[in-house]
Protein backbone atom coordinates (compact mmCIF):
# COMPACT_ATOMS: atom_id res chain seq x y z
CA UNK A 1 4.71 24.75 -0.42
CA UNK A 2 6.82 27.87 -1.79
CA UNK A 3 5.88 30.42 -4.86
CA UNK A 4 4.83 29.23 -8.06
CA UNK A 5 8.33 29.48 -9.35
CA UNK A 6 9.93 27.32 -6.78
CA UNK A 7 7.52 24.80 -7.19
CA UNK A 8 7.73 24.41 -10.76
CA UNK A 9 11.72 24.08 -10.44
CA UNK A 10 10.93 21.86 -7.95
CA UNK A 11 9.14 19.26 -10.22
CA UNK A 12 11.04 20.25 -12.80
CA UNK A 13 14.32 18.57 -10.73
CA UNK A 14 12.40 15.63 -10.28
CA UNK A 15 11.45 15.42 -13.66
CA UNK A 16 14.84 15.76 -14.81
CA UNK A 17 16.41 13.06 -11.96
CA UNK A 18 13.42 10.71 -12.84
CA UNK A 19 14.48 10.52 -16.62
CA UNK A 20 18.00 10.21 -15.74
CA UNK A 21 18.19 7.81 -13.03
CA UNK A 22 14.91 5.98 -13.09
CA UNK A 23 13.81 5.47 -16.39
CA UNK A 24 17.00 3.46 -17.47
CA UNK A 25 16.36 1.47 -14.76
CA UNK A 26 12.37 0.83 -15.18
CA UNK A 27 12.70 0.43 -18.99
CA UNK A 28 15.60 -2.35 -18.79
CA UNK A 29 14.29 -4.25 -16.23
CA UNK A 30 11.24 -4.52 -18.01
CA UNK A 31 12.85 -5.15 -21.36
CA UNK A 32 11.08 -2.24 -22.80
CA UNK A 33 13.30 -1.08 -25.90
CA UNK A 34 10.80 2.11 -26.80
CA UNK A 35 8.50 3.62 -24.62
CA UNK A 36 5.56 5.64 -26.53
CA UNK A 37 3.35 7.68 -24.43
CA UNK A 38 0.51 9.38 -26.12
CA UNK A 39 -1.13 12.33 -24.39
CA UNK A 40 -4.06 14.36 -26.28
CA UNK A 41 -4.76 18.01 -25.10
CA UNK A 42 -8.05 18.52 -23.33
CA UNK A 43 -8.12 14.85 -21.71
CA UNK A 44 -6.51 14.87 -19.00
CA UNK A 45 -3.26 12.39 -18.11
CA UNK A 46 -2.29 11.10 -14.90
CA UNK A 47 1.79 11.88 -16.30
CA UNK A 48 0.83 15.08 -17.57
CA UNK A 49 3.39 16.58 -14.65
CA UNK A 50 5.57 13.35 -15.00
CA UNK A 51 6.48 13.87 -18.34
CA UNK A 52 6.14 17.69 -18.79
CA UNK A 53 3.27 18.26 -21.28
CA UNK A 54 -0.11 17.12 -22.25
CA UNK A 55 -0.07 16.96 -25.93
CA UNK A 56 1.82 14.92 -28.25
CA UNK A 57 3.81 11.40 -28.47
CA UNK A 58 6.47 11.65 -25.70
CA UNK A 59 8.76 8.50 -26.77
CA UNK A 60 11.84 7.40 -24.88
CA UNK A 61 14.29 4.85 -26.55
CA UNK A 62 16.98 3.14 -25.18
CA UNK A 63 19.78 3.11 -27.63
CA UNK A 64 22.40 1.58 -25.00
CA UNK A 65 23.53 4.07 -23.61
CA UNK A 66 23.59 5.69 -19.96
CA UNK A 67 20.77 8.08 -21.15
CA UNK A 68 17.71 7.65 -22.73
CA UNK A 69 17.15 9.08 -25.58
CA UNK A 70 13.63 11.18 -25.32
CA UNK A 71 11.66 12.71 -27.65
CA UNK A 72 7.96 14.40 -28.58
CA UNK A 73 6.35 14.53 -31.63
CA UNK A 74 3.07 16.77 -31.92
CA UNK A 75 3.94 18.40 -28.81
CA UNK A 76 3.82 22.03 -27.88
CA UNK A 77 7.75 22.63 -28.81
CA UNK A 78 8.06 25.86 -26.74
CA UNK A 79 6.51 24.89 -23.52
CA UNK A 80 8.79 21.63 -23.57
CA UNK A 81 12.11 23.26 -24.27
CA UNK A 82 11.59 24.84 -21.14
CA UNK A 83 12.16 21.67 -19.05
CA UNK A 84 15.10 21.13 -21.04
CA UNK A 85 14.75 17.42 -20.76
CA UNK A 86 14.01 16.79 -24.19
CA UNK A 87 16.52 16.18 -27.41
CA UNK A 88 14.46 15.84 -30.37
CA UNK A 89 11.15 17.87 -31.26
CA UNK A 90 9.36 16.45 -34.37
CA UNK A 91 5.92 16.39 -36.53
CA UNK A 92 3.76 13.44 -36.06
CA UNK A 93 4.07 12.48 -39.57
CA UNK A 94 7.60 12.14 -38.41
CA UNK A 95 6.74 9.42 -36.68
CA UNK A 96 7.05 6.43 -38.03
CA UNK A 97 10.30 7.06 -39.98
CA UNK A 98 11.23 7.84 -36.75
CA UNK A 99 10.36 4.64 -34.65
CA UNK A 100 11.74 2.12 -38.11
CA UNK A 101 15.28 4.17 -37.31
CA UNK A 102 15.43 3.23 -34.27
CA UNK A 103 14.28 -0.62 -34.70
CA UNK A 104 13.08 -1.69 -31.78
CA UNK A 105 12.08 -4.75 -30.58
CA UNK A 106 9.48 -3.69 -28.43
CA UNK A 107 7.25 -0.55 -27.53
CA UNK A 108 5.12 0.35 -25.03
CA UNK A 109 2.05 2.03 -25.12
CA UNK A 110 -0.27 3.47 -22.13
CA UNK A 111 -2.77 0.81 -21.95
CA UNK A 112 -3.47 -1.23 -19.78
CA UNK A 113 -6.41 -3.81 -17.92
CA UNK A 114 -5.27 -2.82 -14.13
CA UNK A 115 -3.53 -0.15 -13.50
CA UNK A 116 -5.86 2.88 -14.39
CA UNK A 117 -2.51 5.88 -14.47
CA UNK A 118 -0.74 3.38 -17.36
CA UNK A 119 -4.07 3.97 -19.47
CA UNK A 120 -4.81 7.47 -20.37
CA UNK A 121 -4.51 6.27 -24.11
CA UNK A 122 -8.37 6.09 -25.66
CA UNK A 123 -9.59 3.92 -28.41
CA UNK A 124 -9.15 6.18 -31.14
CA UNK A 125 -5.99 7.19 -30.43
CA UNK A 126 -5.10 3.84 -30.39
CA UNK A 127 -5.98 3.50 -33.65
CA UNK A 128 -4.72 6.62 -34.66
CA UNK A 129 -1.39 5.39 -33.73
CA UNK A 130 -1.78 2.14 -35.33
CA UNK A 131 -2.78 4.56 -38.60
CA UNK A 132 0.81 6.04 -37.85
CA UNK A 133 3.08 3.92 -37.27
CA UNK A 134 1.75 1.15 -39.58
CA UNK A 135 0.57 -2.64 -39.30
CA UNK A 136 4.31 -4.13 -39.18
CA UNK A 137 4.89 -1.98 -36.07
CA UNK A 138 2.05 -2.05 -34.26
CA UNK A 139 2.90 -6.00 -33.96
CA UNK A 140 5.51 -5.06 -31.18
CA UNK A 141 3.17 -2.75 -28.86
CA UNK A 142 2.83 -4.02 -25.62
CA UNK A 143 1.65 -2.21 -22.57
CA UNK A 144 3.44 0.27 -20.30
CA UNK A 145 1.79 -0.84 -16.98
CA UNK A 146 4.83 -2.36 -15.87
CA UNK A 147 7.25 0.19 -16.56
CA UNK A 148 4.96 3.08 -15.58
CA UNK A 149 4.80 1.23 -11.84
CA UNK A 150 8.58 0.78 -11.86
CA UNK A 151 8.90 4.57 -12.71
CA UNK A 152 6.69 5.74 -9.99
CA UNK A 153 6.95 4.23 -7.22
CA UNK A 154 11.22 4.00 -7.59
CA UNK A 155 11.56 7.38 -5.77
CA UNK A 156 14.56 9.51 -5.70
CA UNK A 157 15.18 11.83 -2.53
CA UNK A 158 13.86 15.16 -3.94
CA UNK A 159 10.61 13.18 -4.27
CA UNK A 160 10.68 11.51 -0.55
CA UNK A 161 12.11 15.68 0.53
CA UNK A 162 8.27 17.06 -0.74
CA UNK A 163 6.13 13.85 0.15
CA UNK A 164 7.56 13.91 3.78
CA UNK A 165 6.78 17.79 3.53
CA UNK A 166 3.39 17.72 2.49
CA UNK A 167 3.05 14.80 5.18
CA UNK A 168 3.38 17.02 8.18
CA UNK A 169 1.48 19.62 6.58
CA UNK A 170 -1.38 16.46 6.50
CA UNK A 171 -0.37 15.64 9.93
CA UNK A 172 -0.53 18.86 11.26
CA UNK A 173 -3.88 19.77 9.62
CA UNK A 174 -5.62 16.58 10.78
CA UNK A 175 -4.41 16.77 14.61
CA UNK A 176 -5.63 20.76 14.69
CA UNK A 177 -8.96 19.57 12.88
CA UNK A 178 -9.81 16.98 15.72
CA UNK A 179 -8.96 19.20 18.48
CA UNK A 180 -11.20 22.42 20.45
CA UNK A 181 -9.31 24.54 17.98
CA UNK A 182 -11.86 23.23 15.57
CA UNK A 183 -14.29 21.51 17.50
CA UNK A 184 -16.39 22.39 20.37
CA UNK A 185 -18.81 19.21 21.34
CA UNK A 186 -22.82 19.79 21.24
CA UNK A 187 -22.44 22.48 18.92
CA UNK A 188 -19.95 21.39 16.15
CA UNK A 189 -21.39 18.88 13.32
CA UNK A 190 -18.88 16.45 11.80
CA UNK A 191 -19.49 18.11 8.51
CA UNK A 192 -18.25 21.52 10.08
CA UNK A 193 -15.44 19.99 10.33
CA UNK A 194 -14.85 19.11 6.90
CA UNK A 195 -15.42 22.08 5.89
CA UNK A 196 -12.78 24.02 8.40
CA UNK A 197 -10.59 21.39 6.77
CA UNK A 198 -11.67 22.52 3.21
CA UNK A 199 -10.78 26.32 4.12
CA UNK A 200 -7.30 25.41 5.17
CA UNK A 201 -6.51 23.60 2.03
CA UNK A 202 -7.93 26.49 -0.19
CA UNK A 203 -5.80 28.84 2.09
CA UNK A 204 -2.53 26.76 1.49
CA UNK A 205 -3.25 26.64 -2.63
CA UNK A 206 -4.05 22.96 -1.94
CA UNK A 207 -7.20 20.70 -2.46
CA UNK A 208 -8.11 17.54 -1.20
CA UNK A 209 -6.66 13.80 -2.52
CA UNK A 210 -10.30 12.23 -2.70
CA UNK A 211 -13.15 15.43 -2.32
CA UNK A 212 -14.47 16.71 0.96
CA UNK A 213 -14.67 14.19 3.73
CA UNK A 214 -15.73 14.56 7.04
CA UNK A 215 -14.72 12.71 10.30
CA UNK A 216 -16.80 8.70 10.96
CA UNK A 217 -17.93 8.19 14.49
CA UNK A 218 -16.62 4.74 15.59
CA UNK A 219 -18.40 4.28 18.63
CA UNK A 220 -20.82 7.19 20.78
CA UNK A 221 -21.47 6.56 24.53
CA UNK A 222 -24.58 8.76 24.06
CA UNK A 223 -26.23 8.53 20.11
CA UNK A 224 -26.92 5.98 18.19
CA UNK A 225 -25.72 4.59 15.14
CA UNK A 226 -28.50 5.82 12.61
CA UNK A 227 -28.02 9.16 14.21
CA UNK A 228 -24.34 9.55 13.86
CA UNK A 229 -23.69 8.26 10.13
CA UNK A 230 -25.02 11.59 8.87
CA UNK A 231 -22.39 14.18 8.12
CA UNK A 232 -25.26 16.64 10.26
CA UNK A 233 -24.50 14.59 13.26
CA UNK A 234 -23.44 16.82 16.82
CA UNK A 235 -20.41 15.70 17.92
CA UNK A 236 -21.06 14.73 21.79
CA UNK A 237 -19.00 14.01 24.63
CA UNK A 238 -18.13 10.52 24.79
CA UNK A 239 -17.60 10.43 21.14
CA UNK A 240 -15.07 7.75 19.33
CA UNK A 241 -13.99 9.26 15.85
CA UNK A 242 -11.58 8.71 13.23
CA UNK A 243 -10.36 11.10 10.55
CA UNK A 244 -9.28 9.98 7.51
CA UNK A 245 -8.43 12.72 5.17
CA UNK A 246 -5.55 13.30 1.92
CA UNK A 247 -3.80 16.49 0.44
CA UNK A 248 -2.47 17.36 -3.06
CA UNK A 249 -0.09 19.05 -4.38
CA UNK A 250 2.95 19.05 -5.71
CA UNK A 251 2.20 16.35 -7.95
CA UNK A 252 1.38 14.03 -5.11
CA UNK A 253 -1.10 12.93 -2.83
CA UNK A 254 -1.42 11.67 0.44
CA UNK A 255 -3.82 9.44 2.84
CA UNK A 256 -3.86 8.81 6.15
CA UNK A 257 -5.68 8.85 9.24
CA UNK A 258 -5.95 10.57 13.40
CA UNK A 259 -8.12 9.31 16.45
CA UNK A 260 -9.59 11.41 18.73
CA UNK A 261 -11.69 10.61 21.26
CA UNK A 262 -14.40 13.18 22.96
CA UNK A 263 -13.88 13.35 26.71
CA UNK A 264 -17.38 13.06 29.05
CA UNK A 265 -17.47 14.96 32.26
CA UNK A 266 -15.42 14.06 34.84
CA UNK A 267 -12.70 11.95 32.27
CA UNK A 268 -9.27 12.96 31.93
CA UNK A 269 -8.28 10.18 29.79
CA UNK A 270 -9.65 7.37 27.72
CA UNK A 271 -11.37 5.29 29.43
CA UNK A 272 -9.70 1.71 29.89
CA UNK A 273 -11.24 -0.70 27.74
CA UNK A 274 -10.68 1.95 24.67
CA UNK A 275 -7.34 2.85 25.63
CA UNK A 276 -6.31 -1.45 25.75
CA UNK A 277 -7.94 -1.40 21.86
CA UNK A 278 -5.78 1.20 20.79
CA UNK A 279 -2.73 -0.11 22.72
CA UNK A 280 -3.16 -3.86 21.00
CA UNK A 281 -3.23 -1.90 17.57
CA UNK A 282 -0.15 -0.43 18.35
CA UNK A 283 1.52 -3.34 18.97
CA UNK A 284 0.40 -4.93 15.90
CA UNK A 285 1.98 -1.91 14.19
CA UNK A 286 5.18 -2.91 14.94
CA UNK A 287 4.79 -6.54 14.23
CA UNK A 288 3.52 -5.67 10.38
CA UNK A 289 6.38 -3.24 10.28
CA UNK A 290 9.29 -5.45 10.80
CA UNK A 291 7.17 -7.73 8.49
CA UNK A 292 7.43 -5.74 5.49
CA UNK A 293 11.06 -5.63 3.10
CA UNK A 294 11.96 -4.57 -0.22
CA UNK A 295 12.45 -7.48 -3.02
CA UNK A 296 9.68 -9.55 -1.55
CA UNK A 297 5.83 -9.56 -3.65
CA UNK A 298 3.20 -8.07 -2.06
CA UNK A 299 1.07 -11.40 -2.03
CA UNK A 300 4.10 -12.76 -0.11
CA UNK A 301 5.01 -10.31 1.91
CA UNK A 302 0.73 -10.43 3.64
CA UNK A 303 1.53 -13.83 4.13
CA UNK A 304 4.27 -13.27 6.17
CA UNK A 305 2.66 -10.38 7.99
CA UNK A 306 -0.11 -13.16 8.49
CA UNK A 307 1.94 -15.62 9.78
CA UNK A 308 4.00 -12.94 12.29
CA UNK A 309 0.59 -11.78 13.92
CA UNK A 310 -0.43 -15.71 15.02
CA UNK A 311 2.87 -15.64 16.59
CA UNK A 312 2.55 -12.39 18.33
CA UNK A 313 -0.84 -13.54 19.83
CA UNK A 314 -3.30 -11.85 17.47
CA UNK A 315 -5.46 -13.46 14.90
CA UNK A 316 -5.06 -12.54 11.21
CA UNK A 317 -8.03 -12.06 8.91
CA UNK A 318 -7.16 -11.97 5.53
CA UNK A 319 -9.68 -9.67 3.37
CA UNK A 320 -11.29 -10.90 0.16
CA UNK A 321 -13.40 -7.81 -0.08
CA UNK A 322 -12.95 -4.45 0.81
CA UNK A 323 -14.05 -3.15 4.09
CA UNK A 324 -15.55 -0.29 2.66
CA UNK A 325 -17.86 -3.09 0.82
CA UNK A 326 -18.50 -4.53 4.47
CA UNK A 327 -15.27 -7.14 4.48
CA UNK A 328 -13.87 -7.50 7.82
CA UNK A 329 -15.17 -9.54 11.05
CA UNK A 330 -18.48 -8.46 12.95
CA UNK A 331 -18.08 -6.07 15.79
CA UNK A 332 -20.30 -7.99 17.78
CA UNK A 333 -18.92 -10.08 20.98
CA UNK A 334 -19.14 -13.94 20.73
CA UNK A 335 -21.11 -16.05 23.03
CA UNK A 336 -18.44 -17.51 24.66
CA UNK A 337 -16.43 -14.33 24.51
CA UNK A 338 -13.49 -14.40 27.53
CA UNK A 339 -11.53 -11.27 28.32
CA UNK A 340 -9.21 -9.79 27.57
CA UNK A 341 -9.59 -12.07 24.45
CA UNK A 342 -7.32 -11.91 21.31
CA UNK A 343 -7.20 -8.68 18.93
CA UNK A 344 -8.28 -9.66 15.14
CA UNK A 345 -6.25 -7.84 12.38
CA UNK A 346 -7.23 -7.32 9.15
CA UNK A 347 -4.32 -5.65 6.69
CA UNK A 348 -4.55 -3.07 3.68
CA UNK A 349 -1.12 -1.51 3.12
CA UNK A 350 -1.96 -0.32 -0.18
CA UNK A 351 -0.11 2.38 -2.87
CA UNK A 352 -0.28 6.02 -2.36
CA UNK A 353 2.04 8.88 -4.23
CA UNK A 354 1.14 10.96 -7.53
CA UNK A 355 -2.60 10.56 -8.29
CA UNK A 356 -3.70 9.22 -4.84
CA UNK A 357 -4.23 6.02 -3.27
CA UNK A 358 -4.88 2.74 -3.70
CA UNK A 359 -6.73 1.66 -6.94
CA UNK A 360 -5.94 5.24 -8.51
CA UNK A 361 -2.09 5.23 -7.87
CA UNK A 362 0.71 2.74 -8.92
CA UNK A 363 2.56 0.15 -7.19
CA UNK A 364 2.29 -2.98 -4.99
CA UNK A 365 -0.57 -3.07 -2.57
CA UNK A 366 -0.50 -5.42 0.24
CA UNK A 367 -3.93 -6.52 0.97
CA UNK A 368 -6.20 -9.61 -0.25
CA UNK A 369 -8.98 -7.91 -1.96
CA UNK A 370 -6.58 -5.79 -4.26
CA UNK A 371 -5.26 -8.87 -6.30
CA UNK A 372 -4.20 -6.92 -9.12
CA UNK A 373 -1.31 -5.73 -7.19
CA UNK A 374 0.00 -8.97 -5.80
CA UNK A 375 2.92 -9.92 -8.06
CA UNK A 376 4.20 -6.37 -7.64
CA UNK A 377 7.53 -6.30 -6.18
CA UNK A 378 8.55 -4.08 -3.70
CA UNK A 379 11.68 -1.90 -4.69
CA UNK A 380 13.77 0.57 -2.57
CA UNK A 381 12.06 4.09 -1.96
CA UNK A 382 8.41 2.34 -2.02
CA UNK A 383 5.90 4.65 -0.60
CA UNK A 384 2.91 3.22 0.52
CA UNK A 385 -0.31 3.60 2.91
CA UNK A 386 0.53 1.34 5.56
CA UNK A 387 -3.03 0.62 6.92
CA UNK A 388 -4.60 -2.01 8.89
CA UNK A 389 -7.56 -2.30 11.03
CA UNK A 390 -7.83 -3.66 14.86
CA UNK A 391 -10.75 -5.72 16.36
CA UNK A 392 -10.54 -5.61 20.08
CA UNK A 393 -13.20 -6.78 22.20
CA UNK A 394 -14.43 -3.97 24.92
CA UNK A 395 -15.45 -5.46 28.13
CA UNK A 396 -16.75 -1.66 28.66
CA UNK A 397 -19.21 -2.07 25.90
CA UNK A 398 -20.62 -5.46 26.90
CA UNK A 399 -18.12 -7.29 24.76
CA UNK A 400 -18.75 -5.39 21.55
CA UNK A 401 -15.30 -4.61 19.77
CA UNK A 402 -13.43 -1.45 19.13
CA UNK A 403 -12.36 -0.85 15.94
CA UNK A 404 -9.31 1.24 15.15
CA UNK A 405 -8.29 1.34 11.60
CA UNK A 406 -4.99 3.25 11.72
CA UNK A 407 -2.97 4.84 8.93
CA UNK A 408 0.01 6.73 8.22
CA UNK A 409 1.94 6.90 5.15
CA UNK A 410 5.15 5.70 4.98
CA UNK A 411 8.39 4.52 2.84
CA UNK A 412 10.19 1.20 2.23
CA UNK A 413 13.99 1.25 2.19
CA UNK A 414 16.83 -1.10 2.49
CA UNK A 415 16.33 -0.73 6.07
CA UNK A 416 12.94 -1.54 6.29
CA UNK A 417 9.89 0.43 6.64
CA UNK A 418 10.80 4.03 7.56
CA UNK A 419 8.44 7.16 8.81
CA UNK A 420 8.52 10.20 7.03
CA UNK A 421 6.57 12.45 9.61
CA UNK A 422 5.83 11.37 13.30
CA UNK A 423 3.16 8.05 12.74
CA UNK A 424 0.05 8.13 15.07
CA UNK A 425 0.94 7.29 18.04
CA UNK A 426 -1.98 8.28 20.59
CA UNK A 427 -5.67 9.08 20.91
CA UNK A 428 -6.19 12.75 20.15
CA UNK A 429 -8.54 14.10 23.22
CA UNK A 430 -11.08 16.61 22.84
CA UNK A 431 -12.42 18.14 25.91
């Protein structure tokens, strides 16, 4: 992802476009008059690279005009001149003189109850700030959350230019890691593999969106289960696996998943009843993809997707709790289970960008266990995880069901949902 210069004037552009053409934008439609982010050095902020610094009261008021006015009180003067996105550098004990000026009507802070990048602000600096700005101002504080969420996940096109970059660099890394490049079966352990995966990111000056994972066996013609859950597990021929694996940098992350299946001797392909799994889940793709549209709330927008599977022929399970918490139907075939039998879908296309993925980044996630995120809007240039899981009963396997849980990340736009690298589209094979 270039030298260190060109990245920094890289973020540094979208920096500068984000104040310019977003921020007027997020802070009027939320009827946010004064925005007052506080940052303290040595704890960490998830806008630390949004707004340019990590120390100080970054405020942005709108006066009226096209531009913001922005300013940063306390911070480190030289290092923000630099971005040359700033107009007014002050003391904090300017402050307050500053903020009755300007008389706003309201100002928000970075706190909130849900969103987890909208509350770097601590206790005591809360009440620091209520120390500075005094008890008649403090009555118009309100939380950011709102306006943070608009500010993120409105992209502009240098944004979507490195997300879709460090996509295929995602993409590319994930297909080479579940391939013989990487992988060589009764000898290679799944954690070998996350640890090849580790060396390319440290290579590349990158790390990893959510720590070292390693690949999860979904189904093994040979082991059994209690054998392959542990990361010292041989992979084997006959072997079902999914990878799901994130990269940062640049001030983003992403999240998203590959297949691969482990051929047995004699196979050239997947066998049949995997293959018709995978196949259903691909059509069920498309179905949630024409289902999903900008303007439209997240909690409404899974009810259509709900309501466009039934009529496709597949039935829709909506989630209450997570499937990483053990939501989701059994894998195990009904009595009176008939073939081919009908494909069960549950949905999670959750937020993804800056600071990771869903709970840890900002913006509307469409899924029923994340109700936080269900009045959230989405607006043009959304990026988002767009996940789901499908439940397809394997004659092969005596009925049980194959699960594929694919993932890719991609972007909402006028026209609908949009790929920014090529999606997963087949089973990876291993020989």
């Amino acid at each position: 992802m270039k030298d260190a210069r060109t990245r920094w004037e890289i973020l540094n552009l979208i920096r500068k476009e984000k104040f310019r053409i977003i921020l007027p934008i997020a802070m009027r439609e939320n009827e946010i008059d004064m925005w007052i982010h506080v940052m303290r050095e040595g704890n960490p902020d998830p806008l630390t690279i949004d707004l340019g610094g990590d120390n100080g009261y970054f405020v942005f008021t709108d006066r009226g005009e096209d531009r913001i006015e922005r300013a940063v009180f306390g911070g480190d003067e030289e290092l923000l001149h630099t971005t040359e996105v700033y107009d007014i550098f002050g003391s904090v004990d300017e402050l307050k003189q500053f903020i009755e000026e300007r008389n706003p009507k309201t100002i928000a802070i970075n706190m909130s109850d849900w969103l987890a990048v909208a509350d770097g602000l601590s206790y005591t600096g809360y009440k620091k700030l209520i120390r500075l700005v005094g008890v008649e101002l403090s009555t118009k504080l309100t939380s950011a959350e709102q306006l943070i969420t608009d500010f993120r996940t409105r992209r502009i096109l240098s944004e979507i230019v490195v997300y879709g970059q460090l996509c295929e660099i995602a993409r590319q890394l994930l297909e080479r890691a579940l391939s013989n490049e990487v992988i060589t079966p009764g000898k290679t352990t799944l954690e070998d593999v996350g640890w090849w995966m580790e060396d390319q990111l440290l290579k590349l000056g990158m790390s990893s969106t959510f720590a070292m994972s390693t690949p999860m066996i979904i189904h093994s013609a040979k082991s059994e289960k209690e054998d392959y859950r542990s990361s010292k597990y041989i992979i084997q021929q006959g072997d079902l696996m999914q990878y799901d694996y994130g990269i940062s940098a640049m001030n983003f992350g992403t999240d998203f998943k590959r297949v691969a299946y482990v051929l047995r001797k004699g196979e050239t392909t997947v066998p049949a009843g995997i293959q018709f799994g995978w196949d259903q889940a691909i059509k069920a793709r498309a179905v949630i993809r024409d289902s999903i549209k900008i303007g439209v709330t997240a909690e409404e927008t899974l009810t259509n997707i709900g309501e466009n599977l039934k009529k496709a022929g597949f039935e829709y399970i909506h989630l209450t709790i997570d499937p990483m918490d053990g939501g989701g139907p059994s894998l195990e075939p009904r009595e009176d289970q008939e073939y081919p039998g009908k494909t069960e879908i549950t949905v999670d296309c959750h937020c993804v960008g800056n600071t990771g993925n869903s709970e840890v980044a900002s913006g509307p996630s469409i899924a029923g266990f994340r109700p936080d995120r269900a009045h959230l809007i989405i607006k043009p240039n959304n990026l988002f995880a767009f996940e789901f899981i499908a439940y397809t009963p394997n004659e092969e396997w005596d009925g049980e069901k194959v699960r594929f849980n694919l993932e890719d990340n991609a972007i909402v736009t006028e026209n609908g949902v949009e790929f920014l690298y090529p999606p997963n589209e087949r089973i990876l094979l291993i020989h």
